[in-house]
Protein backbone atom coordinates (compact mmCIF):
# COMPACT_ATOMS: atom_id res chain seq x y z
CA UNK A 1 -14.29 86.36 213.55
CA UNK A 2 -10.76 85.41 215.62
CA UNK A 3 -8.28 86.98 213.22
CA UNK A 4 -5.59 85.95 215.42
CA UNK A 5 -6.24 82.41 215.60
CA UNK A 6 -6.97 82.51 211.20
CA UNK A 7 -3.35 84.28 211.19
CA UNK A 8 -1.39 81.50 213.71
CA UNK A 9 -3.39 78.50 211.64
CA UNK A 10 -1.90 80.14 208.40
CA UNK A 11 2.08 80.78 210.23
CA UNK A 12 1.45 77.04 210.71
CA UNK A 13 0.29 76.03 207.61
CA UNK A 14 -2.67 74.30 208.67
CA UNK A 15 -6.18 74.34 207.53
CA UNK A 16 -9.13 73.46 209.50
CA UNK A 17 -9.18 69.59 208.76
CA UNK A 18 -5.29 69.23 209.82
CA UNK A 19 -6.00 71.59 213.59
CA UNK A 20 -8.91 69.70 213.96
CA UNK A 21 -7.29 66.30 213.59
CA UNK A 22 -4.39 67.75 215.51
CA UNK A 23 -6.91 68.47 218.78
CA UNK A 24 -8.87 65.65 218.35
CA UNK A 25 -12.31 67.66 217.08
CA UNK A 26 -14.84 67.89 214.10
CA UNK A 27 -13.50 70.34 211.41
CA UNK A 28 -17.01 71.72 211.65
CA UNK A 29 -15.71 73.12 215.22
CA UNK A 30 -12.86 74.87 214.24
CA UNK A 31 -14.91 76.42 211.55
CA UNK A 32 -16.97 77.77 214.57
CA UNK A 33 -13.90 78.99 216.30
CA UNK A 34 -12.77 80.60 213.26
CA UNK A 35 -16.39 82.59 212.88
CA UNK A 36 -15.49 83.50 217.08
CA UNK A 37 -17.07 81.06 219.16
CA UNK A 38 -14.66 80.18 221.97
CA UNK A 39 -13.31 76.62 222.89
CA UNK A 40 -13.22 75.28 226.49
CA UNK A 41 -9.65 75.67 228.99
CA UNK A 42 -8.39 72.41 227.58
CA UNK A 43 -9.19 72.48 223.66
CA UNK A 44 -7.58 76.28 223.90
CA UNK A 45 -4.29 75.30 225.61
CA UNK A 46 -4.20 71.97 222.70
CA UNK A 47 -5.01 74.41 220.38
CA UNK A 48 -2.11 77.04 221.09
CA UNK A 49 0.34 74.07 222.08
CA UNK A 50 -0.24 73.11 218.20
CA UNK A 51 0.20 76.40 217.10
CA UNK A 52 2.89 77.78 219.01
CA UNK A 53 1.15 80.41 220.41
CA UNK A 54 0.25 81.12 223.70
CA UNK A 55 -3.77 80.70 225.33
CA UNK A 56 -3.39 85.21 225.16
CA UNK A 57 -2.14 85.44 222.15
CA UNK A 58 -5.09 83.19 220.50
CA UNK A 59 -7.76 84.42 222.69
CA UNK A 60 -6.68 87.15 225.03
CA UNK A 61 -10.32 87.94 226.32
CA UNK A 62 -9.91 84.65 228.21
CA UNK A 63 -6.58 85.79 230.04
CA UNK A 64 -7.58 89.20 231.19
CA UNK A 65 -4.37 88.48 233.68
CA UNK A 66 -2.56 88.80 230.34
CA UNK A 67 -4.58 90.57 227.74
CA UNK A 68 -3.14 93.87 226.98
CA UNK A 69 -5.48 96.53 226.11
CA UNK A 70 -5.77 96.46 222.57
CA UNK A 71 -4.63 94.41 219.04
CA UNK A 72 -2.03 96.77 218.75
CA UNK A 73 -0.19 96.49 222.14
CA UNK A 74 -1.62 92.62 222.06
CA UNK A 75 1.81 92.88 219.56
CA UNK A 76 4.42 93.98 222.46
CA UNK A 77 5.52 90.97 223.92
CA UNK A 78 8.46 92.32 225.83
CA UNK A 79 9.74 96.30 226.83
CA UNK A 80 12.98 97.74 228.22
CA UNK A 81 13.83 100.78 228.91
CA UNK A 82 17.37 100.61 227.85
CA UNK A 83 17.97 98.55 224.67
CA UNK A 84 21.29 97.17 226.45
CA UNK A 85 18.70 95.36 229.19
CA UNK A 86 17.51 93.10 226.34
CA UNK A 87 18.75 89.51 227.19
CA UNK A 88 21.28 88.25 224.65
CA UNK A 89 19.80 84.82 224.08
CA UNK A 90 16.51 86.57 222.92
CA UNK A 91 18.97 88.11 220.24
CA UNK A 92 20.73 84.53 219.70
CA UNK A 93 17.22 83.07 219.58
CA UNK A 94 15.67 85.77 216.89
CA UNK A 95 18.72 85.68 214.84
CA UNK A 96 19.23 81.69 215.25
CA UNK A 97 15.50 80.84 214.49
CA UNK A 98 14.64 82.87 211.37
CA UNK A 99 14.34 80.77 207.84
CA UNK A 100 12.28 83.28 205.60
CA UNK A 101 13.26 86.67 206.08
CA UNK A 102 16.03 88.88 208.23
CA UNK A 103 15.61 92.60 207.97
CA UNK A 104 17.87 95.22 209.39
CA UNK A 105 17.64 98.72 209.81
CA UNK A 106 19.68 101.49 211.33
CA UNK A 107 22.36 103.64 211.53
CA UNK A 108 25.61 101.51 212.57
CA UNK A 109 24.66 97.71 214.35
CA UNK A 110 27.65 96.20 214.51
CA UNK A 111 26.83 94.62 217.63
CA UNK A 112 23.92 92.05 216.02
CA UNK A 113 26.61 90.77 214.11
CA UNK A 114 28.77 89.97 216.73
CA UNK A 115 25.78 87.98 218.33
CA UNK A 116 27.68 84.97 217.36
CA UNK A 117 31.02 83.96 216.34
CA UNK A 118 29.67 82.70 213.11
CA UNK A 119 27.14 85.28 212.45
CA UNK A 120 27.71 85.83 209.14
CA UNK A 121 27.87 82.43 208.11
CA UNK A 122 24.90 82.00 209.35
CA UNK A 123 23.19 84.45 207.30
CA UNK A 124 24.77 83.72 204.37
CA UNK A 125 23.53 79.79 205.13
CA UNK A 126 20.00 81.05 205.58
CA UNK A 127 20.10 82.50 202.66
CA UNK A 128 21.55 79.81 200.78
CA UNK A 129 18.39 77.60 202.58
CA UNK A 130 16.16 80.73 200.88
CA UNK A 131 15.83 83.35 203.55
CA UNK A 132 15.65 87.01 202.22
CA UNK A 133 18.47 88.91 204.31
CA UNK A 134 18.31 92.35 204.16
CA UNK A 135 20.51 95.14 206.18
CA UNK A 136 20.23 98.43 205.57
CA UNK A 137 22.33 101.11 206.91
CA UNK A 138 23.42 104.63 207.19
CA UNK A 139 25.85 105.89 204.50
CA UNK A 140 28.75 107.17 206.62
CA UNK A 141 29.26 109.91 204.11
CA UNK A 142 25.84 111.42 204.31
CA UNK A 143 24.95 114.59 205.93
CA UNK A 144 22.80 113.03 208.16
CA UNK A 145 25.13 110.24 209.97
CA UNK A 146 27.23 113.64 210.94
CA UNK A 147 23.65 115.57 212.62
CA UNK A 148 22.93 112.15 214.55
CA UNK A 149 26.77 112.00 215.77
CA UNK A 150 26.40 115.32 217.33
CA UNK A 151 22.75 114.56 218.91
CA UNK A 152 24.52 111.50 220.34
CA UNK A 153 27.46 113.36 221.22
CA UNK A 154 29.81 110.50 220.19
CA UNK A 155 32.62 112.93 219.23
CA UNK A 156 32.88 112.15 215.31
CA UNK A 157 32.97 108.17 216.03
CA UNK A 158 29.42 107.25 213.72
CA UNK A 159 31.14 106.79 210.44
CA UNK A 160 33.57 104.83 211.87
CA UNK A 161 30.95 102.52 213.52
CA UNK A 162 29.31 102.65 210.45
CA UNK A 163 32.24 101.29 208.16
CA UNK A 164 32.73 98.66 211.15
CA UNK A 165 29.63 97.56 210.91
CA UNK A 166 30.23 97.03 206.95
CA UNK A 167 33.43 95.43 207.06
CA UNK A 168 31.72 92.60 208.95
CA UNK A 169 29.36 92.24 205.86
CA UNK A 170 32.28 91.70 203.73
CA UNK A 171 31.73 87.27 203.21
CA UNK A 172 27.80 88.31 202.87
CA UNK A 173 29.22 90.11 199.31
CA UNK A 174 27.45 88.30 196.45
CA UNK A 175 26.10 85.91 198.27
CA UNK A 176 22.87 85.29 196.72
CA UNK A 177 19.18 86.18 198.95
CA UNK A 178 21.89 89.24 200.58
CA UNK A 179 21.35 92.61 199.94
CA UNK A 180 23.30 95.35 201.98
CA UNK A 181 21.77 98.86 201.43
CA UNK A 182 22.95 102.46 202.24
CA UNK A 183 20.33 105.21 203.24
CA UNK A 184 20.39 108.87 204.31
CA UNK A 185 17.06 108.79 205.69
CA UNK A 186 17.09 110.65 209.45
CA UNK A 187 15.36 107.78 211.67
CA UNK A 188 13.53 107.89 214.50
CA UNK A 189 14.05 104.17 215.17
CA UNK A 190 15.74 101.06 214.08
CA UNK A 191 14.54 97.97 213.12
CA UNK A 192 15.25 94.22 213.53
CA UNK A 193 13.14 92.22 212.18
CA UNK A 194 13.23 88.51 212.28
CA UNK A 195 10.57 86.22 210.51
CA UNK A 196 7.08 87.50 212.61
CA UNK A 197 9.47 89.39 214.86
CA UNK A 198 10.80 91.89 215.87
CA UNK A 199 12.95 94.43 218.02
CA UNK A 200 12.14 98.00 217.41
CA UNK A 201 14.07 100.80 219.32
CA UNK A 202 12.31 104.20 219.22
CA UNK A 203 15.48 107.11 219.17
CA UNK A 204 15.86 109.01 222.33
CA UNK A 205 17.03 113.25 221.87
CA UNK A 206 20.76 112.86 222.77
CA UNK A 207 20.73 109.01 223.91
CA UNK A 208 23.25 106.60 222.25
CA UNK A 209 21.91 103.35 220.79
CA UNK A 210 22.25 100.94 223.62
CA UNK A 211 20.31 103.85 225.67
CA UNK A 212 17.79 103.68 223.74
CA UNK A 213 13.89 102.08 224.76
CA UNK A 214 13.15 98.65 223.06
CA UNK A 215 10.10 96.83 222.36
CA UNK A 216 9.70 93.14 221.42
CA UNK A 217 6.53 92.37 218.72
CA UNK A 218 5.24 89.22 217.34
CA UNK A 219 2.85 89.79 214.13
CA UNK A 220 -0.47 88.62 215.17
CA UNK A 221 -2.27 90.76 212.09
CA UNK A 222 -1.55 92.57 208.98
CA UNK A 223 -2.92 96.13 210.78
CA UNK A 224 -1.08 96.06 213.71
CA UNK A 225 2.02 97.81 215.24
CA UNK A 226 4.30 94.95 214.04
CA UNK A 227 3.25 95.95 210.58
CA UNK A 228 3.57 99.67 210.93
CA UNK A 229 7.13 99.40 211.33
CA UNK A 230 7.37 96.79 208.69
CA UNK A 231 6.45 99.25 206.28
CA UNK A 232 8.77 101.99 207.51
CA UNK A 233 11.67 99.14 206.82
CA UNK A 234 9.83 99.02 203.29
CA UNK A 235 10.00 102.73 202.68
CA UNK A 236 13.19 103.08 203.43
CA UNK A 237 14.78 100.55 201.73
CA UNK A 238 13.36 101.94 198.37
CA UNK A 239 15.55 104.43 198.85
CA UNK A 240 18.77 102.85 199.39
CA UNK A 241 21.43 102.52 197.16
CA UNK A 242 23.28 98.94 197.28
CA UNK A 243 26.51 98.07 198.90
CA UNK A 244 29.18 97.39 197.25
CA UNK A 245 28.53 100.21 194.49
CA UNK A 246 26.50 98.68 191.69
CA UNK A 247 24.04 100.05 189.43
CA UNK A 248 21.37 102.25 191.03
CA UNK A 249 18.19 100.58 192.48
């Protein structure tokens, strides 16, 4: 069965009879492609040019050039080994393209909000269009914030960075689909997560944040990598209280 290509005909919001209009085939043959059979070169690249996608992503054992190794790493679309080496207009691009759901998680990010000059009215217009925005970060009081300022050896600056970060939320206050969290959870990675994707950066022993590794993933399945990390932003979330102070969770 091609999971992937059942999971891209679903982002799209097609069902067989719409793809196989869109292509120019019998729904009868998509059916078959859904139960695994392969299409030729040309129906493939229609296929993912309909979809979005890419020929690997849909059907990776026919780009061995391309294939990673697995489902899970099929997920890593891009690596750096310095989260500073990440081009900005990917971050423009994530941040400008999501409409359902913006997810943030770390200690102190100040810098994804100064993607743009408008950055928070942005959000707060996706949102009003019905995007779920959540950011979620460390509470600059917390034990915690003070142990990861000393791994990073940032000389007492974290809080700081922290409240910075905060006072940029200040016009996402009240706005409705905007909720602004504060955990003391000790992470072992941050988390940006923009519709199906997302930039994860894995915490280095004594590295500061723009030191850090980063991967790029794209959701291809509800079991993969992409959706291991989703659930860590779930988890810790629960925990957080909301920001500004207002009655516990």
């Amino acid at each position: 069965m091609s999971h992937r290509l059942r999971t891209a005909m679903l982002r799209a919001q097609l069902d067989p009879a719409a793809l196989a209009a869109a292509v120019g085939v019998d729904t009868k043959t998509v059916n078959r492609w859904l139960a695994g059979r392969v299409p030729h070169q040309r129906t493939r690249l229609a296929v993912a040019d309909t979809l979005g996608e890419t020929e690997a992503a849909l059907w990776p054992q026919t780009r061995p050039d391309q294939a990673p190794g697995g489902e899970a790493t099929a997920e890593v679309v891009g690596a750096w080994a310095h989260r500073a080496e990440i081009p900005g207009h990917l971050w423009t691009g994530l941040l400008s393209g999501a409409t359902k759901r913006i997810d943030l998680l770390g200690y102190a990010y100040p810098f994804v909000l100064e993607l743009l000059p408008d950055a928070t009215a942005r959000l707060a217009d996706k949102a009003a269009a019905g995007a779920r925005i959540r950011l979620a970060f460390a509470d600059p009081d917390c034990p915690h914030v003070g142990e990861r300022d000393a791994l990073e050896q940032i000389g007492g600056t974290l809080p700081g960075r922290i409240r910075n970060a905060l006072n940029f939320c200040q016009p996402l206050h009240d706005v409705p689909g905007v909720e602004i969290g504060l955990h003391t959870v000790h992470l072992y990675n941050s988390v940006f997560r923009f519709d199906h994707q997302m930039i994860v950066t894995p915490h280095l022993y004594r590295a500061r944040g723009y030191q850090h590794p980063a991967l790029h993933l794209r959701e291809l399945s509800q079991h993969g990598i992409f959706a291991s990390f989703a659930d860590q932003f779930e988890q810790v979330w629960q925990t957080t209280t909301p920001y500004p102070s207002r009655e516990p969770r």
